[in-house]
Protein backbone atom coordinates (compact mmCIF):
# COMPACT_ATOMS: atom_id res chain seq x y z
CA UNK A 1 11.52 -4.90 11.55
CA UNK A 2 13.46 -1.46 11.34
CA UNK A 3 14.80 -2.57 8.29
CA UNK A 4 11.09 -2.34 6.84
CA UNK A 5 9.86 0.58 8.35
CA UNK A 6 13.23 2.11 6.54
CA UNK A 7 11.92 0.25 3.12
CA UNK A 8 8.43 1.62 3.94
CA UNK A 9 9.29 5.33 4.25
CA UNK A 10 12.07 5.51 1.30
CA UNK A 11 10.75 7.64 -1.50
CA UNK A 12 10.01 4.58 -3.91
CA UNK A 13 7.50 3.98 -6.95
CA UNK A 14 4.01 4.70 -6.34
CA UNK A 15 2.68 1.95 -3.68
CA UNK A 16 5.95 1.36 -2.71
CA UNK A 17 5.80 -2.11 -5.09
CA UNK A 18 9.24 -3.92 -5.11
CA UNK A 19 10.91 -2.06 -2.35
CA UNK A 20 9.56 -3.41 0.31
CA UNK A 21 9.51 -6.78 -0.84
CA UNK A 22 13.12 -6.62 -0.71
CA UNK A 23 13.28 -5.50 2.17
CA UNK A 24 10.98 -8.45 3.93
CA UNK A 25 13.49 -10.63 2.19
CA UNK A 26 16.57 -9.29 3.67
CA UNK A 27 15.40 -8.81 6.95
CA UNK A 28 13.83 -12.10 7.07
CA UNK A 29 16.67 -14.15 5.79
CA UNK A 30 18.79 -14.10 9.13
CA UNK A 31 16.07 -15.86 10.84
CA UNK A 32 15.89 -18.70 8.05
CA UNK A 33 12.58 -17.46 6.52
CA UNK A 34 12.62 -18.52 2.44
CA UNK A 35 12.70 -16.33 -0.01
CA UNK A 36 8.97 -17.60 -1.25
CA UNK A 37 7.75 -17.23 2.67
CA UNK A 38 8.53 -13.64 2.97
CA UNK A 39 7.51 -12.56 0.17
CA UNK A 40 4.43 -13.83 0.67
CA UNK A 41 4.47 -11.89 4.02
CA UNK A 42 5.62 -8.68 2.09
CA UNK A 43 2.35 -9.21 -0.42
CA UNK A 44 0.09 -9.68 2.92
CA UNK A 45 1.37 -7.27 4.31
CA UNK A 46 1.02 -4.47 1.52
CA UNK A 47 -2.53 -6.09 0.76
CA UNK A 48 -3.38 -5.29 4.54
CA UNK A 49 -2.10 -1.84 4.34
CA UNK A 50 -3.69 -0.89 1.36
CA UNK A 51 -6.71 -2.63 1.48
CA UNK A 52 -7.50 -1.10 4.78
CA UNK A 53 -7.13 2.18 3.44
CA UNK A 54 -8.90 1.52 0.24
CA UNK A 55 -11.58 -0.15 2.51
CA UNK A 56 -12.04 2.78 4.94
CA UNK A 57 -12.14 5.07 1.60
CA UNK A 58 -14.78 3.66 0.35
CA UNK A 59 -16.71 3.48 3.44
CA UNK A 60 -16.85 7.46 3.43
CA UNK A 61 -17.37 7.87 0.13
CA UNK A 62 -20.68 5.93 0.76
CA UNK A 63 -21.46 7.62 4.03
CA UNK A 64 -21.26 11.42 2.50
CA UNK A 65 -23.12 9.74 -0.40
CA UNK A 66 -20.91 10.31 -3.01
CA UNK A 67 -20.24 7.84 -6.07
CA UNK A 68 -17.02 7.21 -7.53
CA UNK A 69 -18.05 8.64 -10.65
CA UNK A 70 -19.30 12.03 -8.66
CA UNK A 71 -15.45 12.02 -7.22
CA UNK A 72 -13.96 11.60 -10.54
CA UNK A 73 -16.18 14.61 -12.09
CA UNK A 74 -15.17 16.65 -8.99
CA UNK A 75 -11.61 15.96 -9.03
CA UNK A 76 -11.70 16.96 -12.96
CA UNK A 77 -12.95 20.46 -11.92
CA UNK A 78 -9.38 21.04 -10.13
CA UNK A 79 -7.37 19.42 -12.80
CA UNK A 80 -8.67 22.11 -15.00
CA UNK A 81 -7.80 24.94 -12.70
């Protein structure tokens, strides 16, 4: 398990894709997990994690009554800056 939180907070591509799929494999190996079985657990995992957030996100977005199109416009305005 330490082994991923160490894969989870390297500084890594953006979502933290491939990293931490390697390291579910290695640190799943010693207990005889397959390759195939924890990666799988790797691609739950990250689903969970990021669905969650993405899930929550959206939830606000709707309760301050914002569309995602509103939030794009708004963002712009700073991009400009």
């Amino acid at each position: 398990m330490a082994l991923i939180i160490i894969g989870i907070s390297l500084p890594t591509s953006p979502g933290q894709v491939g990293v931490v799929e390697l390291c579910f494999l290695i640190a799943l190996e010693p207990f005889g997990i397959p390759p195939a079985k924890a990666f799988a657990a790797a691609l739950f995992c990250h689903s969970l994690l990021y669905g969650s957030v993405i899930a929550v996100g959206f939830y606000y977005l709707k309760k301050i009554g914002m569309t995602l199109h509103e939030l794009e416009e708004e963002s712009s305005k700073y991009e400009e800056e």
